[in-house]
Protein backbone atom coordinates (compact mmCIF):
# COMPACT_ATOMS: atom_id res chain seq x y z
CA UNK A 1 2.27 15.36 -15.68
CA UNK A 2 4.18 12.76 -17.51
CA UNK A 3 6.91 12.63 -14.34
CA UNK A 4 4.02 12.84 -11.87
CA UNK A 5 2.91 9.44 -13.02
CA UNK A 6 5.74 8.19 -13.65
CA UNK A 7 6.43 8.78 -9.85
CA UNK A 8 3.54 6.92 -8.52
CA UNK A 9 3.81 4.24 -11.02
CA UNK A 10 7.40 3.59 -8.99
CA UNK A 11 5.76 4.34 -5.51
CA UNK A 12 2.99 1.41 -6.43
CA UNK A 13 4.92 -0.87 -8.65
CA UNK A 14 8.59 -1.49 -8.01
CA UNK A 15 10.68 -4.01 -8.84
CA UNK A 16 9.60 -7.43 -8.14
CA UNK A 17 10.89 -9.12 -4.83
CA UNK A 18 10.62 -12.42 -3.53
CA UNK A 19 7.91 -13.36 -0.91
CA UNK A 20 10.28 -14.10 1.67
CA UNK A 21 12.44 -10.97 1.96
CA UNK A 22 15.34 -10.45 4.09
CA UNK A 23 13.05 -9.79 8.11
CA UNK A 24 9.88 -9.11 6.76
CA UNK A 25 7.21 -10.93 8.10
CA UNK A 26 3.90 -11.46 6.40
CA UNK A 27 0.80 -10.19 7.98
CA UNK A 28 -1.61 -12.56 8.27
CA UNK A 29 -4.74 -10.80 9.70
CA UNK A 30 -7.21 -7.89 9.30
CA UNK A 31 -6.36 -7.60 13.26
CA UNK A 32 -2.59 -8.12 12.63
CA UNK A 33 -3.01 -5.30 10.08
CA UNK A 34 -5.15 -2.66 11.73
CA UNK A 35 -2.69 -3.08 14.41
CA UNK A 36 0.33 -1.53 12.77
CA UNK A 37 -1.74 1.10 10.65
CA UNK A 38 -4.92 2.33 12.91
CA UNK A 39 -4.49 5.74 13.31
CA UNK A 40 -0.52 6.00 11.35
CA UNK A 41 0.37 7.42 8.67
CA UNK A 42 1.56 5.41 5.75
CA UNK A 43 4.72 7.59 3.86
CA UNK A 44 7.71 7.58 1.42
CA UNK A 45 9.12 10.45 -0.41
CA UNK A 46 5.60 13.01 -1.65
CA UNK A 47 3.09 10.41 -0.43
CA UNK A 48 1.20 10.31 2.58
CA UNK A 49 -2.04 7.90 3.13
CA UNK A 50 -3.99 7.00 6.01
CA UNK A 51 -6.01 3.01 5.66
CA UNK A 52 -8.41 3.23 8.08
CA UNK A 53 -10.68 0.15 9.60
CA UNK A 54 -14.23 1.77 8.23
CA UNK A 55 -12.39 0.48 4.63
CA UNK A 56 -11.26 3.73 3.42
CA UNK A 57 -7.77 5.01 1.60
CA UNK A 58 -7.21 8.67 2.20
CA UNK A 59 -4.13 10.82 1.69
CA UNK A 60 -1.85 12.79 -0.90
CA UNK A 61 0.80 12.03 -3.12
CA UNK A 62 2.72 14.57 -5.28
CA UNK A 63 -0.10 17.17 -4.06
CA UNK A 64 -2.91 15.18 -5.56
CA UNK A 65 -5.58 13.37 -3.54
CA UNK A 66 -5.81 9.75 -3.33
CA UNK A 67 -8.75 7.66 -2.55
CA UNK A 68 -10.36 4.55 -2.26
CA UNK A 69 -11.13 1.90 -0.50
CA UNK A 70 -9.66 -1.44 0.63
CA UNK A 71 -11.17 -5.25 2.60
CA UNK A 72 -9.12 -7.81 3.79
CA UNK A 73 -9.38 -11.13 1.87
CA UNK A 74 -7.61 -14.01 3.34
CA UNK A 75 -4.51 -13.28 3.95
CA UNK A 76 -4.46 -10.25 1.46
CA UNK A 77 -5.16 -6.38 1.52
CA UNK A 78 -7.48 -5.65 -1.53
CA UNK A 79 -7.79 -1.92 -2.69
CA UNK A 80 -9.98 -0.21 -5.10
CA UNK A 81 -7.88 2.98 -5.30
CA UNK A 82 -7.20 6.65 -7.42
CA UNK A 83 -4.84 8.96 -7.78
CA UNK A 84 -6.10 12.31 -8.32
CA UNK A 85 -8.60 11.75 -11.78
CA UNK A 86 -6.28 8.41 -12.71
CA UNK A 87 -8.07 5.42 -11.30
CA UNK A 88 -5.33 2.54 -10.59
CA UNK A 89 -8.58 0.04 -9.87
CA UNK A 90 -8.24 -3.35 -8.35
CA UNK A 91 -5.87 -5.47 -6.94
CA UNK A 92 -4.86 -7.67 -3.90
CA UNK A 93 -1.32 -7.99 -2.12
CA UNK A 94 0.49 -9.58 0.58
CA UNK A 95 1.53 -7.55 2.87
CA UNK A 96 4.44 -7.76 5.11
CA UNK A 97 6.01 -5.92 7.67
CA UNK A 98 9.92 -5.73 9.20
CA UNK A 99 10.21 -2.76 11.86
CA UNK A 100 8.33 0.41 10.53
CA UNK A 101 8.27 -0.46 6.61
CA UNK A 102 5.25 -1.66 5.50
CA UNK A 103 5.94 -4.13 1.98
CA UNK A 104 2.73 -4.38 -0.29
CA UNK A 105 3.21 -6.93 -2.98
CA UNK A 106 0.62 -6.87 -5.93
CA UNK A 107 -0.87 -9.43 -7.69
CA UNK A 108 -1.49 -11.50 -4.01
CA UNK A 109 2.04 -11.44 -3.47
CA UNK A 110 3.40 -12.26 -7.09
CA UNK A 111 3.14 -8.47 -8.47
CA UNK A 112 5.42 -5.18 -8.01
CA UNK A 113 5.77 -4.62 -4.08
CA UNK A 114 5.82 -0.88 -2.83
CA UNK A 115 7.41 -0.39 0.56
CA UNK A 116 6.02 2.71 3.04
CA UNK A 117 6.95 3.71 6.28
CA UNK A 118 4.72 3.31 9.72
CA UNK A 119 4.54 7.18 10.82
């Protein structure tokens, strides 16, 4: 259990990175961000998600359900989200974008970042 968590505490919150990474672009829109994900599948090693634009998180990571639901707030993509029983609650993040990798950076773009693939 112990490793499971430790797992998605890497997948959501990995090192810090500066806002202007090497060709990533930030997304600036809800319509610039349904774009890339409408009907993909977000993925990295054990996780697979789907966002979709009725607000809702949906998908699997280590073989346990996560859930939630997100809103676009400015320039940011705010999630209410859980991972199997373990809520991870709250937060906003910029999101940016260089080919098919998808950056989320917590904390409105001054937390952890998490990068997954546009399938």
């Amino acid at each position: 259990m112990a490793r499971i968590l430790l797992a998605v505490a890497a997948l959501i919150a990995l090192a810090a990175t500066p806002l202007r990474a090497e060709g990533f672009h930030t997304i600036e829109s809800r319509s610039g961000f349904l774009g890339l994900v409408d009907g993909r599948s977000l993925t990295r090693t054990g996780v697979s998600l789907a966002v979709t634009p009725g607000g809702e998180i949906i998908g699997q990571a280590f073989g346990r359900p996560i859930t939630g639901a997100w809103r676009w707030d400015g320039r940011y993509f705010c999630r209410d989200m859980s991972f199997g029983t373990r809520k991870l609650g709250q937060n906003c993040h910029l999101v940016q974008v260089r080919g098919r990798v998808l950056r989320f950076i917590g904390d409105r773009g001054a937390g952890d970042r998490a990068d997954l693939r546009l399938d």
